[in-house]
Protein backbone atom coordinates (compact mmCIF):
# COMPACT_ATOMS: atom_id res chain seq x y z
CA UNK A 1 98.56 114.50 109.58
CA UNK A 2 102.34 114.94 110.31
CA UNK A 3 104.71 113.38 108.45
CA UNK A 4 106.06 112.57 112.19
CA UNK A 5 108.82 109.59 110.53
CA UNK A 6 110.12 112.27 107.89
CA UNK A 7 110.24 114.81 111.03
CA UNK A 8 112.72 112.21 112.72
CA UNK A 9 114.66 111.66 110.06
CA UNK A 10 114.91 115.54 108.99
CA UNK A 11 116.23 116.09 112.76
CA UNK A 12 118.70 113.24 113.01
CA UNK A 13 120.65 114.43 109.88
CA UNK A 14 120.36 118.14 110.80
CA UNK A 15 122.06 117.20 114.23
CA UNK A 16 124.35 114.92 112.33
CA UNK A 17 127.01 113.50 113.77
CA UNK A 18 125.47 113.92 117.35
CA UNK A 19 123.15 112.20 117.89
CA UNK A 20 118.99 113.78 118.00
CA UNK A 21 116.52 112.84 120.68
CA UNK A 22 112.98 113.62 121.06
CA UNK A 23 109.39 112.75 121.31
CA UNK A 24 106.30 110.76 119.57
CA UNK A 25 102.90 112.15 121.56
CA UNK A 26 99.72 112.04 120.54
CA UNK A 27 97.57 115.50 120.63
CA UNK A 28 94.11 115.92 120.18
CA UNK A 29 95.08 116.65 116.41
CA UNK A 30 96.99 113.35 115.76
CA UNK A 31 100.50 112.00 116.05
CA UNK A 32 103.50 114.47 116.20
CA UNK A 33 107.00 114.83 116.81
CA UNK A 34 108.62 116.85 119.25
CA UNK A 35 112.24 117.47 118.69
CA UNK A 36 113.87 117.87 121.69
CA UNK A 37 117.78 119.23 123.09
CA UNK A 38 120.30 116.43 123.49
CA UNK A 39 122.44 117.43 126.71
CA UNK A 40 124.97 115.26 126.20
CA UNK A 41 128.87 115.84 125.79
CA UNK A 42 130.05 114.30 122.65
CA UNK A 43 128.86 112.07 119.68
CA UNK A 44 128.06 108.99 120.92
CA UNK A 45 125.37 109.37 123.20
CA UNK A 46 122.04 111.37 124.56
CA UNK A 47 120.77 113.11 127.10
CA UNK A 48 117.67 114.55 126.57
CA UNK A 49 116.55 117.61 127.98
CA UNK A 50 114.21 117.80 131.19
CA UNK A 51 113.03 120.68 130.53
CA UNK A 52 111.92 119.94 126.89
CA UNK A 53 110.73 116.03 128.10
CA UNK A 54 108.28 117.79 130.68
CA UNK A 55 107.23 120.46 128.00
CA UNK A 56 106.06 118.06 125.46
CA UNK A 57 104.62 115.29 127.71
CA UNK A 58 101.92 118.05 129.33
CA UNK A 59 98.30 116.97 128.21
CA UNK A 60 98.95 114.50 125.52
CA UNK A 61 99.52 110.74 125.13
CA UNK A 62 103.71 109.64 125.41
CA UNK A 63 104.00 107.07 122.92
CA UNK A 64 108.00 106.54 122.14
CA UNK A 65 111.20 107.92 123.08
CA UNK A 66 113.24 109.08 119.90
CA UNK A 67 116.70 108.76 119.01
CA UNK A 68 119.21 108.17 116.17
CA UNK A 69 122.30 106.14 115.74
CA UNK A 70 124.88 108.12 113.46
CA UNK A 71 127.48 105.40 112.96
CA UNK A 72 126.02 102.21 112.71
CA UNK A 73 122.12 100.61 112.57
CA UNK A 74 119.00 101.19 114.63
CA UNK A 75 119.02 98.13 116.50
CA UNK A 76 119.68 99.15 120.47
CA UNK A 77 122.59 99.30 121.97
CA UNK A 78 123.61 97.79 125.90
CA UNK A 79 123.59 101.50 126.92
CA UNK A 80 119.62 101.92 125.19
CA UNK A 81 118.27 98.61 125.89
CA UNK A 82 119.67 99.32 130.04
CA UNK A 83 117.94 102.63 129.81
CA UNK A 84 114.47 101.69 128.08
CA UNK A 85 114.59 98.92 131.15
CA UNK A 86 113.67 102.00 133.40
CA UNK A 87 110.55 102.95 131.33
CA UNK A 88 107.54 101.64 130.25
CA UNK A 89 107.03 103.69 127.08
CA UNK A 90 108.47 102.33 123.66
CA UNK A 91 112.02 103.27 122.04
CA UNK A 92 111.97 103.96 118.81
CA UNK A 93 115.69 104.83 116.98
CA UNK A 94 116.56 106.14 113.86
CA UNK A 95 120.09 105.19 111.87
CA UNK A 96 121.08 107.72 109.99
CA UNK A 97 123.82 105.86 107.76
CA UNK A 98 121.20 102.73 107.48
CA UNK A 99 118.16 105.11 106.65
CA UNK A 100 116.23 102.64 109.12
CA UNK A 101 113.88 102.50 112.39
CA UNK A 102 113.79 100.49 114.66
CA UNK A 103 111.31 100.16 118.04
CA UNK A 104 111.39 98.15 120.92
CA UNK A 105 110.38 97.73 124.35
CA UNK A 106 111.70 96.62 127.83
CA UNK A 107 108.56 94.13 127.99
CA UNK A 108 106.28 93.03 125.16
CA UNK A 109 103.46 95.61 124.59
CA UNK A 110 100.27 94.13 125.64
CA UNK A 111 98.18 92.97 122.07
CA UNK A 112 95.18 93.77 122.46
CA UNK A 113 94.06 97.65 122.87
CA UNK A 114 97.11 99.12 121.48
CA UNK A 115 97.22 102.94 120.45
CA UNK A 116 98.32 102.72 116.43
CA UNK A 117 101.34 104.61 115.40
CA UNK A 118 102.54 103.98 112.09
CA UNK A 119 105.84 102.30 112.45
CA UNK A 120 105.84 101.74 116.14
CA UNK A 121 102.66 100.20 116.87
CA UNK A 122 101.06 99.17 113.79
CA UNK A 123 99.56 96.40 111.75
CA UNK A 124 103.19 94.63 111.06
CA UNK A 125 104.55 95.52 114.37
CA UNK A 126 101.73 93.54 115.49
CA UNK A 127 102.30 90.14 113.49
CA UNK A 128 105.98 91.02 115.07
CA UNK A 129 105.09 90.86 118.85
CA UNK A 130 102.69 88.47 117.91
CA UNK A 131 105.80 86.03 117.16
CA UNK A 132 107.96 87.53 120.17
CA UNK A 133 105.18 86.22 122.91
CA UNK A 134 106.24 82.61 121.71
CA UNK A 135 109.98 82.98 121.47
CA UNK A 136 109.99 83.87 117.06
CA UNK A 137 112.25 87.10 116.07
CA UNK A 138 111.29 87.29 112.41
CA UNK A 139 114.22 89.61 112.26
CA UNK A 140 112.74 91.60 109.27
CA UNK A 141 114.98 94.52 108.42
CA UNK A 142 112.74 97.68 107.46
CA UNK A 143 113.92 99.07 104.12
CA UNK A 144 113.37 103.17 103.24
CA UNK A 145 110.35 102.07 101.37
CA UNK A 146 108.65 100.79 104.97
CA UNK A 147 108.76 104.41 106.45
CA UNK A 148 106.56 105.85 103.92
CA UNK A 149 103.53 105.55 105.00
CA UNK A 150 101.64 105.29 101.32
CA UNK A 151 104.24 103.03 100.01
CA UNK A 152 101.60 100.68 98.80
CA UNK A 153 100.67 103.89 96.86
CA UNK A 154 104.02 104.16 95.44
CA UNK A 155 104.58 101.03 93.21
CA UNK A 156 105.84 98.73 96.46
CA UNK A 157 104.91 95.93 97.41
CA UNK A 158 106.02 95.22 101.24
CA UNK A 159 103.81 92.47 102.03
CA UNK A 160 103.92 90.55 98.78
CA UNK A 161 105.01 86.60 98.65
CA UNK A 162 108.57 87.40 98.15
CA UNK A 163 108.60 89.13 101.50
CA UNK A 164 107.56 86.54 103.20
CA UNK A 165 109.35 83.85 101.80
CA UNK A 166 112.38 86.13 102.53
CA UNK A 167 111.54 85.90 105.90
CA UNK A 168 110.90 82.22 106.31
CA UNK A 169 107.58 81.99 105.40
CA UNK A 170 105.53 80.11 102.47
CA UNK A 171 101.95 81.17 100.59
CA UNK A 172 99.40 78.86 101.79
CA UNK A 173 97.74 77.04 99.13
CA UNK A 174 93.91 77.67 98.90
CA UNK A 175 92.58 74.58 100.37
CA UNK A 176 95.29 74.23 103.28
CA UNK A 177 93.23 74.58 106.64
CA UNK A 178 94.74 77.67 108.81
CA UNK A 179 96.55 77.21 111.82
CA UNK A 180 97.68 79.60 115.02
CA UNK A 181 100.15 82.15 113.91
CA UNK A 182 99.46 81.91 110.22
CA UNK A 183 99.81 85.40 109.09
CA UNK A 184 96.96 86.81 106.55
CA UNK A 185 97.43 89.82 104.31
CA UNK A 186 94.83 91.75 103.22
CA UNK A 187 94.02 94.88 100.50
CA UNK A 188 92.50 97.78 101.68
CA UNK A 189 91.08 100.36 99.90
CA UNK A 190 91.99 101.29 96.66
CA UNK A 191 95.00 99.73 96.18
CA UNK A 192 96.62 96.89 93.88
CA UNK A 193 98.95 95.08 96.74
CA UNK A 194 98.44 93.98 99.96
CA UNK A 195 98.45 97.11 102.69
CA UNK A 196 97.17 95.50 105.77
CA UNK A 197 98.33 92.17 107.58
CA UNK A 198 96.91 90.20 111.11
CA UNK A 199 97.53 86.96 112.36
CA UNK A 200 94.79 84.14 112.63
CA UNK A 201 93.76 82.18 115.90
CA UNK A 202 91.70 79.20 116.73
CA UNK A 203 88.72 78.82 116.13
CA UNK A 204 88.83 82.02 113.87
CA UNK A 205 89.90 84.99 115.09
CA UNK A 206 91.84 87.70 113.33
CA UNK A 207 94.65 89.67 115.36
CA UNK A 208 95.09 92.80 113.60
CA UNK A 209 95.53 96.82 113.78
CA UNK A 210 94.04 99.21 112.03
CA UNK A 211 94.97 102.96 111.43
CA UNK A 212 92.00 104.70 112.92
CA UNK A 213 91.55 101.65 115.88
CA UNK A 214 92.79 100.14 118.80
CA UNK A 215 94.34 96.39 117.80
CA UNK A 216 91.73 94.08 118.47
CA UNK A 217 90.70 90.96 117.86
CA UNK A 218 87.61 89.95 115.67
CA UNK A 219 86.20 86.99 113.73
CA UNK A 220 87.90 86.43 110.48
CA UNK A 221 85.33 86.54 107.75
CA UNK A 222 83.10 88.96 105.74
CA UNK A 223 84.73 92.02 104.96
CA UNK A 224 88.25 90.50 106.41
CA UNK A 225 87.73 87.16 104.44
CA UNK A 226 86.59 88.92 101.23
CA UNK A 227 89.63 91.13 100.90
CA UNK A 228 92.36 88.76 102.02
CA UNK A 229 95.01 88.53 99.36
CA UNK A 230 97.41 85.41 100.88
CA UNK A 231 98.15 83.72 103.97
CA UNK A 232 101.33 82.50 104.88
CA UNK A 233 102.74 80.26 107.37
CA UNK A 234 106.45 80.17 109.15
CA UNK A 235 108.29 77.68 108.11
């Protein structure tokens, strides 16, 4: 599989300080990265090439626009967040000074049936959007360690009790009942942390996102139960 984040990042620094635009599709081999020529005149913008957009949208699945930020942080500017308003597809932008990534949307992503792309539609993305459709921006600021895709491989722990409590949640102790929007975090595989997260509906349903799925919804219990780590609740 393509290290597609590590291709973004690679591209904004070689274009460094204009700024690089291009492409997240899905082929029938998996998710890739199509770098693409910025038109524009000067630093502080994009314009990305027709020619390459039409190129690399032919027969495959568009699933972000790509751009970086060279002088400040990935969150979107008037100028992206008035041009994403246009589209339907996700933005997803890369600072190069902040080492960060950042996605959004014009509208809220439907839940349910989502394509997963690590880092714009994945598990935590999820438990995000989740907390958008009622009006909560858990403003969580993605560290270099959340665009490696292994990092729960690597000696971090990203979804670990200080995490949470960092972002205004507390552990659930193991007799408290659960309640909508309690967030559940889960160890998958062979692994000694927590690499998987959903959040938990009435009566007991788990909204979550796999890597090789579409996010779903599913009773929480058996296999989901069994290798829950912690649940956590906003505060």
């Amino acid at each position: 599989m393509q290290d597609y984040l590590g291709n973004i990042r690679a591209h904004a620094n070689a274009e460094y300080p204009r700024e690089c635009c291009g492409l997240l599709v899905r082929t029938s081999t998996g998710i890739e990265y199509k770098p693409c020529a910025n038109m524009a005149i000067g630093d502080m913008d994009f314009s990305m090439s027709p020619i390459d957009y039409v190129r690399y949208t032919k027969d495959v699945e568009l699933l972000a626009i790509v751009h970086s930020h060279c002088f400040k942080d990935a969150n979107p500017t008037t100028a992206d967040i008035q041009c994403a308003s246009k589209m339907t597809t996700p933005w997803l932008i890369y600072s190069v000074p902040k080492d960060q990534f950042v996605s959004f949307n014009k509208d809220s992503v439907p839940l349910l049936g989502r394509q997963y792309a690590y880092g714009v539609t994945d598990c935590w993305t999820l438990v995000e959007d989740a907390y958008k459709e009622v009006g909560i921006d858990l403003g969580i600021e993605k560290t270099t360690q959340h665009h490696m895709q292994n990092w729960f491989n690597l000696g971090f722990d990203l979804m670990g009790e200080e995490a949470f409590n960092n972002a205004g949640f507390r552990k659930l102790k193991s007799q408290e009942p659960l309640e909508t929007l309690d967030v559940v975090t889960m160890s998958l595989g062979r692994t000694k942390v927590p690499n998987h997260c959903g959040v938990w509906y009435k009566p007991n349903l788990l909204l979550h996102h796999q890597s090789n799925k579409l996010s779903n919804k599913e009773v929480y219990g058996g296999y989901w139960l069994k290798n829950t780590r912690a649940v956590y609740r906003r505060m």
